[in-house]
Protein backbone atom coordinates (compact mmCIF):
# COMPACT_ATOMS: atom_id res chain seq x y z
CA UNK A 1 -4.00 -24.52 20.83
CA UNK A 2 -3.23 -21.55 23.32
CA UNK A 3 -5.80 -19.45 24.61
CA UNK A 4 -6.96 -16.71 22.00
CA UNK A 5 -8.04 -14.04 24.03
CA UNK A 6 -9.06 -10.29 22.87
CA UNK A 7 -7.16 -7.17 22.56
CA UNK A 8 -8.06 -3.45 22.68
CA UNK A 9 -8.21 -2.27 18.80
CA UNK A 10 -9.05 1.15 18.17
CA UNK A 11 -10.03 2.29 21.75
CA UNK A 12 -12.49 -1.26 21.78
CA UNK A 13 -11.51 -5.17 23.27
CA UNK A 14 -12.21 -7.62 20.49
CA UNK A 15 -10.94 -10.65 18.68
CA UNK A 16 -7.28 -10.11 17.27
CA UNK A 17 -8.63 -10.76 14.15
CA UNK A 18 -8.49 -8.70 10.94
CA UNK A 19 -9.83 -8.34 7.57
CA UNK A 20 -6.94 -6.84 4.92
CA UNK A 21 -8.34 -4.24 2.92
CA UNK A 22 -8.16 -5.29 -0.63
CA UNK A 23 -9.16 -2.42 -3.26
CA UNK A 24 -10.55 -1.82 -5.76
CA UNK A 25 -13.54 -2.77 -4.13
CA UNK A 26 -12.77 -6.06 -3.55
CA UNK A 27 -13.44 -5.81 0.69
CA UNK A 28 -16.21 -3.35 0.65
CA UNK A 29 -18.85 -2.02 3.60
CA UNK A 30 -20.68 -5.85 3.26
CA UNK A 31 -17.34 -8.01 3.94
CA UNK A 32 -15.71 -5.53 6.31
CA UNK A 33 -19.13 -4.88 8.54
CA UNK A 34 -19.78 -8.99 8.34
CA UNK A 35 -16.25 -9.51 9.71
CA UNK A 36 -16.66 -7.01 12.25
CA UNK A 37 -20.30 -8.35 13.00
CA UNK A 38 -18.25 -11.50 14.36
CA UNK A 39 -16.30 -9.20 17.15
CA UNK A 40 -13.30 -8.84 14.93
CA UNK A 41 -11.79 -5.59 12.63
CA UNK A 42 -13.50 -5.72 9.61
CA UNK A 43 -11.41 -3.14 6.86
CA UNK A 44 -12.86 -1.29 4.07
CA UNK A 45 -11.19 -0.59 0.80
CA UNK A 46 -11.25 3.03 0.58
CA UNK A 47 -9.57 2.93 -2.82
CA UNK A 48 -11.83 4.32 -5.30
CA UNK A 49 -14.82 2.44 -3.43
CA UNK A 50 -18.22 1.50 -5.39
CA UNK A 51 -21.09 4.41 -4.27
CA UNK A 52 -24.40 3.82 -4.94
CA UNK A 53 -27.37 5.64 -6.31
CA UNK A 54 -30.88 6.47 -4.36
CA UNK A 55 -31.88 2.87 -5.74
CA UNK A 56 -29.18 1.34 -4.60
CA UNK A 57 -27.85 0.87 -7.92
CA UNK A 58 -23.66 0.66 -8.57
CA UNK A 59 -22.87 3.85 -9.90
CA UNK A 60 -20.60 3.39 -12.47
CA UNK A 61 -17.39 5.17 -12.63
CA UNK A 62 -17.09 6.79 -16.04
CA UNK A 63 -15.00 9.98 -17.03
CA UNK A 64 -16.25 12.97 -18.99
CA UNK A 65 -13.26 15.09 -18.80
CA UNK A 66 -10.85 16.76 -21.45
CA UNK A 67 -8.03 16.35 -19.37
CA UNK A 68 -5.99 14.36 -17.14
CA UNK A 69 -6.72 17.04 -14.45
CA UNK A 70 -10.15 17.44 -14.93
CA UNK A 71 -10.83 13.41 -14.83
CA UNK A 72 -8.68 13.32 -11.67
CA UNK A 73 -11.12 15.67 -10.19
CA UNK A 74 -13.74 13.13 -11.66
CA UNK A 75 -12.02 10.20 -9.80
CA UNK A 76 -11.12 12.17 -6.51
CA UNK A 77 -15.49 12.99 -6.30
CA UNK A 78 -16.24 9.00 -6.96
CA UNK A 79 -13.57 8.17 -4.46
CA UNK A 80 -15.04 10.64 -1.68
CA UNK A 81 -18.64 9.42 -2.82
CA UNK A 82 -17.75 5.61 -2.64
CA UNK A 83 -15.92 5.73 0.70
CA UNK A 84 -18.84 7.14 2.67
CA UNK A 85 -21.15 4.71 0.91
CA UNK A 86 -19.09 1.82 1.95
CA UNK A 87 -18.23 3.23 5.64
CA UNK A 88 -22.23 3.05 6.07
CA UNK A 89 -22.63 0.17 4.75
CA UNK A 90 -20.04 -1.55 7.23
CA UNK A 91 -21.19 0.43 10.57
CA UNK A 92 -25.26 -0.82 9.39
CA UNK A 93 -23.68 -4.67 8.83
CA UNK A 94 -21.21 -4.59 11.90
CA UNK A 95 -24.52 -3.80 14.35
CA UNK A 96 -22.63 -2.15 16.66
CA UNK A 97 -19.60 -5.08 16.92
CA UNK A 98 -16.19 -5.40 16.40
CA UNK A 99 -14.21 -2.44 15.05
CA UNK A 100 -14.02 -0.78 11.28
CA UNK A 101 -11.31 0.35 9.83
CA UNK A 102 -10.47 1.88 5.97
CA UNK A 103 -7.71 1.31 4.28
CA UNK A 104 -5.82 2.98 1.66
CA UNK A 105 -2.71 3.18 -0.18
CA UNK A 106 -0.12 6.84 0.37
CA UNK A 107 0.79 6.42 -2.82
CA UNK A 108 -2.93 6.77 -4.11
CA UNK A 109 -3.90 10.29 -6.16
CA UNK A 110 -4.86 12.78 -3.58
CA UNK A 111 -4.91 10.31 -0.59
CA UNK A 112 -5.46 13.29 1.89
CA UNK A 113 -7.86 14.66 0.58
CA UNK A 114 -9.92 11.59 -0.01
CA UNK A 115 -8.66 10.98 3.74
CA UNK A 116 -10.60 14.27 4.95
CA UNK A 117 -13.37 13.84 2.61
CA UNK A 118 -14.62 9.91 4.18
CA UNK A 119 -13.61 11.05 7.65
CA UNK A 120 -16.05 14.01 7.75
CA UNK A 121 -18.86 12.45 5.59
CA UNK A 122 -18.69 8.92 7.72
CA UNK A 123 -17.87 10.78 10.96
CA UNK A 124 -17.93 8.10 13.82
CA UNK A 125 -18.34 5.58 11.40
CA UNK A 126 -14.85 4.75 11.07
CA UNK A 127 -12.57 3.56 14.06
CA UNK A 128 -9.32 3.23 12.18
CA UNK A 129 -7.15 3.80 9.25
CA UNK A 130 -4.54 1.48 7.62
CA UNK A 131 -2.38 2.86 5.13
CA UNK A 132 0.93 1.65 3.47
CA UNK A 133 2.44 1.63 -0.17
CA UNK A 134 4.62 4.56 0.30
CA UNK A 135 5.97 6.42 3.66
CA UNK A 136 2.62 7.85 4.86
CA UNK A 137 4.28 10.67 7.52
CA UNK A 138 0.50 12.89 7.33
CA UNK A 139 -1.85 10.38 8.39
CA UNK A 140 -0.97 10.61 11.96
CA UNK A 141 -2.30 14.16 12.14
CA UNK A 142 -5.19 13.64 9.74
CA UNK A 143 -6.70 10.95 12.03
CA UNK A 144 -5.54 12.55 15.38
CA UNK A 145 -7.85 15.64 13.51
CA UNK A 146 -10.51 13.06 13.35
CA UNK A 147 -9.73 11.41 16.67
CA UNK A 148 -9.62 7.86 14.94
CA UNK A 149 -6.53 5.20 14.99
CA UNK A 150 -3.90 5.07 12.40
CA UNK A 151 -2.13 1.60 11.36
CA UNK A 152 0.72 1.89 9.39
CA UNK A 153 1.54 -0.76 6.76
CA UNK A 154 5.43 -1.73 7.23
CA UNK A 155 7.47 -4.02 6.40
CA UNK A 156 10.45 -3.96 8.29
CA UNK A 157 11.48 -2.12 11.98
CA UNK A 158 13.39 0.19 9.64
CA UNK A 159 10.49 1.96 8.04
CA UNK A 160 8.46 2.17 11.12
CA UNK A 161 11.64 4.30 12.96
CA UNK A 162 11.53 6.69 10.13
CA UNK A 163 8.12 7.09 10.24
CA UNK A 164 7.98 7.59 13.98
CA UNK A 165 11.33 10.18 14.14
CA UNK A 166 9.68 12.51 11.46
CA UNK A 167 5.97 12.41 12.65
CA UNK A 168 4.46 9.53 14.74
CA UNK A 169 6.51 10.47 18.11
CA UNK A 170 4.14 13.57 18.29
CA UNK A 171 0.66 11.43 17.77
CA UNK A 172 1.60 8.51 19.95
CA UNK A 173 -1.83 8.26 21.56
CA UNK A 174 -3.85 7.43 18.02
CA UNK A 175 -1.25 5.38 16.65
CA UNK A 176 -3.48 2.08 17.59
CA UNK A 177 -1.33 -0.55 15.95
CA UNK A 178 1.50 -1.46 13.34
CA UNK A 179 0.94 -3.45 10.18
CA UNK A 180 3.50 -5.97 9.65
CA UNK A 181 3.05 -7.06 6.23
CA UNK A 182 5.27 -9.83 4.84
CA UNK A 183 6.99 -8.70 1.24
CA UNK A 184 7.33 -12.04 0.20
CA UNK A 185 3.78 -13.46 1.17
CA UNK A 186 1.40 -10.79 1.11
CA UNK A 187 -0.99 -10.28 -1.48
CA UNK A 188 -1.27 -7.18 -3.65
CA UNK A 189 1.76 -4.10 -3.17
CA UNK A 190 4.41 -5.34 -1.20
CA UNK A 191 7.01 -3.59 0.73
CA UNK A 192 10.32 -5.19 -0.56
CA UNK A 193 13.40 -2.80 -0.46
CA UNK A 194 16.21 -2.80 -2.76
CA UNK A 195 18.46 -4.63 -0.10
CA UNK A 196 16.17 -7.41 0.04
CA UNK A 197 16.13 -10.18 -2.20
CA UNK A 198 12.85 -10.85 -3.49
CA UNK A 199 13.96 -14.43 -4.51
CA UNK A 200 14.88 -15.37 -0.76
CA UNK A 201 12.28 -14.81 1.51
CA UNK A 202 13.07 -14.17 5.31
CA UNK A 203 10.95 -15.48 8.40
CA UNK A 204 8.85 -12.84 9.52
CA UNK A 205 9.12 -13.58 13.48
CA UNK A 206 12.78 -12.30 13.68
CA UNK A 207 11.62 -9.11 11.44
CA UNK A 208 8.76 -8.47 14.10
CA UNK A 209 11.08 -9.18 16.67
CA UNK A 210 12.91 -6.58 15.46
CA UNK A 211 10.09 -3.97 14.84
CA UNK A 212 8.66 -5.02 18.45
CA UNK A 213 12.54 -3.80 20.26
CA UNK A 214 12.28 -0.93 17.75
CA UNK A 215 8.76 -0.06 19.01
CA UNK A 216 9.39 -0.85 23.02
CA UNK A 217 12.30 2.13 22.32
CA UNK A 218 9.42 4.37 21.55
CA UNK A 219 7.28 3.00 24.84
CA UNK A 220 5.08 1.07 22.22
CA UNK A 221 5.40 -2.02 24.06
CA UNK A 222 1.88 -2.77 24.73
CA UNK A 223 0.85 -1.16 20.91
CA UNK A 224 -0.56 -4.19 18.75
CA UNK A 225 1.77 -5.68 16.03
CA UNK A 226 -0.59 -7.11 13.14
CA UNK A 227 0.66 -9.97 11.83
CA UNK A 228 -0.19 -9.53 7.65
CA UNK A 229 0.95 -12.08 4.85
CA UNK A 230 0.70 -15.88 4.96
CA UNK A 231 -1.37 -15.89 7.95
CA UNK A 232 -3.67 -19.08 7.28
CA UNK A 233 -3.93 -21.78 10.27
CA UNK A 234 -3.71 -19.98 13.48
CA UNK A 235 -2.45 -23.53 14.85
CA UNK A 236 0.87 -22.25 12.56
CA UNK A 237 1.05 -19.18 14.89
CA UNK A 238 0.53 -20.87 18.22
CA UNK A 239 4.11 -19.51 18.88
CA UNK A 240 3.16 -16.45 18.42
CA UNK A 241 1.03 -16.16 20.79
CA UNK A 242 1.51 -14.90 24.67
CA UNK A 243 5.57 -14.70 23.47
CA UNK A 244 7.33 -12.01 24.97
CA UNK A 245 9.28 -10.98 22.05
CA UNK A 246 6.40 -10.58 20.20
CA UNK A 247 4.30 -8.92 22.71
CA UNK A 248 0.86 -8.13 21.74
CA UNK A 249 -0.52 -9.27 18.83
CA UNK A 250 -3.44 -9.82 15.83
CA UNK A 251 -3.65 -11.51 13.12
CA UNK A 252 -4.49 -10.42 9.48
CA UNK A 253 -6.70 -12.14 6.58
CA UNK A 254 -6.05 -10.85 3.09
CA UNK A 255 -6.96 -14.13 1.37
CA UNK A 256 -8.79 -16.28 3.24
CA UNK A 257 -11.90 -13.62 2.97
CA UNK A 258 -12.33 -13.36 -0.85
CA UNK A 259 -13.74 -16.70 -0.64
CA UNK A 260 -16.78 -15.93 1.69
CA UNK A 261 -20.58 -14.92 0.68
CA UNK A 262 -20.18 -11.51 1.54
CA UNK A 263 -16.99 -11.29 -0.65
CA UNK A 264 -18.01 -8.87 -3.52
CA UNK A 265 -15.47 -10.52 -6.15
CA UNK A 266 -17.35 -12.87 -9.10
CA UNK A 267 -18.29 -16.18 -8.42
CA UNK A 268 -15.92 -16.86 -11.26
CA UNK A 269 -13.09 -15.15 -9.33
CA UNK A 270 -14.18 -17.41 -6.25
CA UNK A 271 -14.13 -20.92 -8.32
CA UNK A 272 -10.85 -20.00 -9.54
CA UNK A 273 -9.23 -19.84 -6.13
CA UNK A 274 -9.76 -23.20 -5.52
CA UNK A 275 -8.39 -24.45 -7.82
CA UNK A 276 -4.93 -22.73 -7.65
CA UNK A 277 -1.45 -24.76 -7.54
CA UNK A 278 1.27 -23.76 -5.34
CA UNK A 279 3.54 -21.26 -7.31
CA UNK A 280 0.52 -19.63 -9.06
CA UNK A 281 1.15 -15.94 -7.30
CA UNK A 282 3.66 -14.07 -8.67
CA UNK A 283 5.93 -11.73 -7.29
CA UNK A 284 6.56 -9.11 -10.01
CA UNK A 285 7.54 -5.55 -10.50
CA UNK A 286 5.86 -4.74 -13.26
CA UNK A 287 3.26 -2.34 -11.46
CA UNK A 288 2.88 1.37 -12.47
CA UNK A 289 3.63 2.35 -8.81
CA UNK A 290 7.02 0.95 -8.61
CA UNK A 291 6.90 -1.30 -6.17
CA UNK A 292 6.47 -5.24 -6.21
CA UNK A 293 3.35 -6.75 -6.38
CA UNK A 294 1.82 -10.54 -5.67
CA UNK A 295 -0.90 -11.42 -8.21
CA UNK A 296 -2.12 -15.08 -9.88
CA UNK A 297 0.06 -15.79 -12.91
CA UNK A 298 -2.68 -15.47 -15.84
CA UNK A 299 -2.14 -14.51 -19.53
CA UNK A 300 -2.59 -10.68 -18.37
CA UNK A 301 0.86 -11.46 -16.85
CA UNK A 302 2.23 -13.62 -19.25
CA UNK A 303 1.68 -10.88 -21.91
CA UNK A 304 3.75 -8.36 -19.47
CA UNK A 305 6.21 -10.30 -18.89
CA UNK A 306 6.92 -11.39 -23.05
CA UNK A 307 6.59 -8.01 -23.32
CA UNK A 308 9.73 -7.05 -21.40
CA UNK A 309 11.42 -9.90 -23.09
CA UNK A 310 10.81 -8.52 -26.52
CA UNK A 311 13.49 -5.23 -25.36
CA UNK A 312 16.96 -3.91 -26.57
CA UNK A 313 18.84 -1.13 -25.73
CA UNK A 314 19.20 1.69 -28.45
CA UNK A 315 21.36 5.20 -29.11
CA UNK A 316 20.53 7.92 -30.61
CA UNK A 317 24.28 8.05 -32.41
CA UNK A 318 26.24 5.49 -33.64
CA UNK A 319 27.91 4.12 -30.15
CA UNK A 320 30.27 1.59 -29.56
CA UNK A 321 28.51 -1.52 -30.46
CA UNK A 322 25.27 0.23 -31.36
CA UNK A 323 26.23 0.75 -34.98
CA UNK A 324 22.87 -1.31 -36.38
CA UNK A 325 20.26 0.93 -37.89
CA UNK A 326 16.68 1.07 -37.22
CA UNK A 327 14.18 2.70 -38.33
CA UNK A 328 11.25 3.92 -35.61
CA UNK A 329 8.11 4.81 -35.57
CA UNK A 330 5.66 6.53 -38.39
CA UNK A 331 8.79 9.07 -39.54
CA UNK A 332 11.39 5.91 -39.70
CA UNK A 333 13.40 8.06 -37.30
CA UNK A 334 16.68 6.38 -37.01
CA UNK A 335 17.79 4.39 -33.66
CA UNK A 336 21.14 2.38 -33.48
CA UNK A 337 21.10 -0.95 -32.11
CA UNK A 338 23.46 -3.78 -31.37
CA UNK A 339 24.24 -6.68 -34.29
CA UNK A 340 22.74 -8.66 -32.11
CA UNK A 341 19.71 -7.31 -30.89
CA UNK A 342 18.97 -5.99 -34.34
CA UNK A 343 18.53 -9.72 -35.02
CA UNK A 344 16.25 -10.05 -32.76
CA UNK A 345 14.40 -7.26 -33.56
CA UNK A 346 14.01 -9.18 -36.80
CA UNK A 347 12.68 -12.35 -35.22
CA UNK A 348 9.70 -10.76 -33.45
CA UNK A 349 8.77 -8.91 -36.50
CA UNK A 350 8.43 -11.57 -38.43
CA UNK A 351 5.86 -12.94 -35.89
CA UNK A 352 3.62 -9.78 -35.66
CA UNK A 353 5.51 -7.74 -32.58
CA UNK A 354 6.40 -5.45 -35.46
CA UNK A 355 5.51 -1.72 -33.17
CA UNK A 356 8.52 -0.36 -31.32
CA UNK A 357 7.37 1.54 -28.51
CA UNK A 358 10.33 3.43 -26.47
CA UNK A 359 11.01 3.69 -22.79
CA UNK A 360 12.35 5.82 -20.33
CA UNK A 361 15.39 3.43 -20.12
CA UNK A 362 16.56 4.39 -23.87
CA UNK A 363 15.11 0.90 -24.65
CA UNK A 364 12.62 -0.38 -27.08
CA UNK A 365 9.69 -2.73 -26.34
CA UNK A 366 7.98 -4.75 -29.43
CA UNK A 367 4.44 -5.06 -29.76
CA UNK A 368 1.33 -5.87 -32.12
CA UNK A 369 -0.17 -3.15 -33.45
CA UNK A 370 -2.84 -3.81 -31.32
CA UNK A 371 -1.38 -3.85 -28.23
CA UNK A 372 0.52 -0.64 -28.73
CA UNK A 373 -2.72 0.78 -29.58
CA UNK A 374 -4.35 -0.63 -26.57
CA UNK A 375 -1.37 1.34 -24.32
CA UNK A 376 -1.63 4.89 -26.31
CA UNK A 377 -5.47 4.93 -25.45
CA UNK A 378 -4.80 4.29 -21.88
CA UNK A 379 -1.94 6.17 -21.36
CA UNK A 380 -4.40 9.17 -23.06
CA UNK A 381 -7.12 8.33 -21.10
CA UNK A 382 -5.17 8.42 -17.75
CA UNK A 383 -7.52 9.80 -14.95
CA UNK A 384 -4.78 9.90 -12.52
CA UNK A 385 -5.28 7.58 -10.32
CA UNK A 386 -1.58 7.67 -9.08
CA UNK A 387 0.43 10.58 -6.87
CA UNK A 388 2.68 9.45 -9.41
CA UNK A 389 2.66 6.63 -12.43
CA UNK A 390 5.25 4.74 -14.31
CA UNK A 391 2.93 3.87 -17.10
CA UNK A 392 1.14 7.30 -17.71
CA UNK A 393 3.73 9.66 -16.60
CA UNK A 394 1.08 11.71 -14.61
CA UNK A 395 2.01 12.90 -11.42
CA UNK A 396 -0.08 15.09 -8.61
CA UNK A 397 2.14 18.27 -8.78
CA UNK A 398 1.64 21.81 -10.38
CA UNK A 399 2.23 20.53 -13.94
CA UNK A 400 0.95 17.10 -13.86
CA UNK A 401 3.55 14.85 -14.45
CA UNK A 402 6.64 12.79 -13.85
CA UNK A 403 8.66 14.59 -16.82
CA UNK A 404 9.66 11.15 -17.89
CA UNK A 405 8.59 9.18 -21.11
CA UNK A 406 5.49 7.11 -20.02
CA UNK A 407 6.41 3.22 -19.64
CA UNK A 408 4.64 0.75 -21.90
CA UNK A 409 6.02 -1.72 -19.74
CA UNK A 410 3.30 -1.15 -17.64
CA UNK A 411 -0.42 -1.21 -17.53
CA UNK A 412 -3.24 1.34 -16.43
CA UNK A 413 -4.06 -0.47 -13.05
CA UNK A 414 -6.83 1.62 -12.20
CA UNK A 415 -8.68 0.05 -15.56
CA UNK A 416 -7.55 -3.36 -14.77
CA UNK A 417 -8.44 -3.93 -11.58
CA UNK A 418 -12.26 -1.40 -12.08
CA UNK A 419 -12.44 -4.25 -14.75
CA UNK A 420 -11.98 -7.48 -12.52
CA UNK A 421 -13.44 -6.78 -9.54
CA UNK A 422 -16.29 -5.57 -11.96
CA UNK A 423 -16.36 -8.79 -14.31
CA UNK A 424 -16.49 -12.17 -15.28
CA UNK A 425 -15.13 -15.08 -16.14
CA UNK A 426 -13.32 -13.47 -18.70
CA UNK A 427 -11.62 -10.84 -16.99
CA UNK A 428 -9.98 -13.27 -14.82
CA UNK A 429 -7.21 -14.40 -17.86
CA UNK A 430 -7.04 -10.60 -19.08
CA UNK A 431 -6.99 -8.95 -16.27
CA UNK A 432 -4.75 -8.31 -12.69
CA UNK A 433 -5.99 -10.92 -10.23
CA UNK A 434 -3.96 -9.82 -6.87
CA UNK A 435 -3.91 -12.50 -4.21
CA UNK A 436 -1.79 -13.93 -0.91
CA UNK A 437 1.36 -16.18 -2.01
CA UNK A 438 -0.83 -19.08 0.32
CA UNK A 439 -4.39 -18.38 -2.09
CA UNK A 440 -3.08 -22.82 -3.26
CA UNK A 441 -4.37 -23.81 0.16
CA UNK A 442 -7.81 -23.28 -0.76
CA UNK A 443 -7.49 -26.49 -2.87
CA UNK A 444 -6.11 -28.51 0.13
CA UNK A 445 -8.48 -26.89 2.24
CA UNK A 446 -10.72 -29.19 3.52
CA UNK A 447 -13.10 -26.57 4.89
CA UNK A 448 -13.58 -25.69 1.49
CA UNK A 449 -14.64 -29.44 0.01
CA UNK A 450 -17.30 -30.07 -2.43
CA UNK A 451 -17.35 -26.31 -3.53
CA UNK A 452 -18.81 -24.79 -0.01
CA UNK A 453 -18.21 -21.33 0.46
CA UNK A 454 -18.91 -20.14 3.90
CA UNK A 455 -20.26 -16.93 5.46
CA UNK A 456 -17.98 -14.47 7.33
CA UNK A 457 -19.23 -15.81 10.30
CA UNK A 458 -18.49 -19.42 9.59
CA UNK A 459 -14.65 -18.30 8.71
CA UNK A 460 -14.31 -16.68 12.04
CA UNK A 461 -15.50 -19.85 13.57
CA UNK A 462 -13.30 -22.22 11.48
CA UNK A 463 -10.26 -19.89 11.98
CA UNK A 464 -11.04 -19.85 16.28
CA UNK A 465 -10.53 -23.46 15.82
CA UNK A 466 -7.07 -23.17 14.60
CA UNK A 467 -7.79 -24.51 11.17
């Protein structure tokens, strides 16, 4: 393989290598400051992060408030709180090594201010910040406030020219790198765009191609491209390496570093990985924010997707075709409903999805009884976790929310993923278990034989080898 030499990340030279961030606290201060003990960039979730108490104790993250607004203020505290913890954790593991960087999501409640709130209370403790799921114009000026690097999460040269037009052009100096994540590979939120088709994926090296002529327009020729998404063998990137058209350039882990001994996820979680088949990640959209999402196809997402199966189209008024009548909910309020559909309707009744529950679509989802009681209590218990969410209808804005009907399409993914990155073996059927499309190579793996999981270090090493 070619010569793998360092790079300068966030004003230091080290290895082009990089630990994703993966929240909720799924890459926390122990994986992050391991990676980055091995003279890479280990990254911090700083998505409602664990904190600890004096003991050291996990403090758990448990709302007392009335309100939506009030536990929002609950959750913005524990994110604040948890950040620091974790930021000290990684600069006290990395021993002075490598680089650290956070990384969070635009699209998070409050991102700003949880932005300002780490920053100051970890001052010099963190080099860099990632942040994608949404257009995050601000966090050039918040880190340039802070005088730490910013590494936007993009997917295509597109996004990255409308970020730099409206507000990178005028922090050039701390913009330290640009994420390249692949939509169709990448783990977790992913960055597909409604004129891309999420059934045919496209080779990333002609989309970084593209971002890298976008970028040497701008004078960013020498600015590091990470590489994120389906990144495995580096022997499978040789070509990337010392190309032109590519220009300088790291590689990022999102997968390959859940299964590690400083990985914080269950040991449950861990055995399940390797034992994955090829097609077990699914590309969905049925996430809250909006956007697709990779995750391991489990009964959680089964459920979701019957659920969206079990839907027909209603009127209010007698319409065309809609001339059926239905009655909804606990007053029997009328609906009108195709011949069709009302037979259908019928059908899952008679197996138990007897609860209507309506969208914002002017369609109807069935459900158990229990399930629809399940999504009322977690719609009502939202904590806001969201600038904005599908499932909830909160929103951050003077009156605290989207003005839409909430969608029970959806699911409260701050309690979902709290609860797996928090549980057992149990959680890992009824719960969201994100992970890379490539998390079946673990199985094939044979680094991974006879069950051995190896430290952060011993990854680095296996990866420098090209396997």
């Amino acid at each position: 393989m070619k010569a793998f030499n360092p790079i300068v990340i966030s004003g230091r030279e080290v290895l082009p290598l990089v630990e994703g961030g993966k929240g909720i606290s799924v890459s926390n201060g122990e994986s992050s400051g391991a990676w980055a003990a091995t003279g890479g960039v280990g990254t911090f979730s700083g998505v409602n992060a664990d904190s600890r108490d004096a003991l050291g104790d996990l403090v758990p993250q448990l709302y007392h408030g009335k309100t939506r607004r009030e536990r929002h203020e609950e959750l913005v505290d524990y994110a604040i709180r948890g950040g620091i913890t974790q930021a000290r954790l990684a600069h006290e593991m990395a021993g002075g090594q490598g680089r650290i960087h956070m990384n969070v999501l635009w699209e998070m409640a409050a991102c700003e201010r949880i932005l300002h709130g780490v920053l100051e209370g970890a001052k010099g403790l963190v080099h860099g910040v990632t942040c994608g799921a949404g257009m995050p114009y601000r966090i050039a000026q918040i880190c340039a406030n802070y005088r730490v690097s910013y590494y936007p999460i993009v997917s295509s040269a597109r996004a990255f020219r409308a970020l730099w037009k409206r507000a990178y052009h005028k922090f050039p100096e701390w913009l330290g790198g640009v994420v390249y994540e692949d939509p169709w590979l990448a783990g977790g939120h992913n960055g597909l765009s409604n004129v891309e088709d999420p059934l045919k994926p496209e080779s990333p090296m002609p989309r970084v191609i593209e971002l890298r002529t976008m970028m040497r327009e701008c004078a960013l020729g020498e600015t590091p491209i990470f590489m994120a998404g389906g990144v495995w063998f580096l022997r499978e990137w040789e070509d990337w390496l010392d190309n032109p058209d590519v220009g300088p350039v790291a590689f990022q882990f999102g997968t390959r570093p859940l299964l590690t001994q400083e990985s914080p996820i269950s040991n449950a979680w861990k055995h399940r990985l390797v034992h994955l088949e090829e097609g077990a990640v699914y590309l969905n959209r049925f996430s809250p924010t909006g956007f697709y999402s990779s995750a391991v196809r489990n009964d959680f997402l089964n459920e979701l997707t019957e659920r969206s199966i079990r839907q027909v189209a209603y009127t209010t008024e007698p319409v065309g075709e809609h001339g059926s009548e239905l009655p909804v909910g606990a007053r029997g309020r009328v609906v009108y409903l195709a011949a069709t559909d009302l037979e259908h309707v019928k059908a899952w009744k008679a197996q138990g999805f007897v609860d209507a529950m309506r969208t914002p679509d002017s369609t109807l989802v069935f459900v158990t009884p229990e399930k629809a009681e399940e999504i009322r209590n977690d719609q009502i218990g939202c904590m806001g976790c969201l600038s904005q969410c599908l499932f909830s209808n909160w929103a951050c804005n003077e009156e605290g929310t989207t003005a839409k009907k909430p969608d029970p399409r959806s699911y409260c993914i701050q309690k979902t993923l709290q609860s797996i990155s928090h549980g057992g073996e149990a959680e890992l059927e009824t719960q969201l278990m994100f992970a890379g499309h490539n998390a079946y190579r673990f199985k094939d793996d044979p680094f991974y034989a006879n069950g051995f999981i190896p430290t952060v270090r011993q990854l680095v090493d296996r990866v420098l080898t090209g396997d």
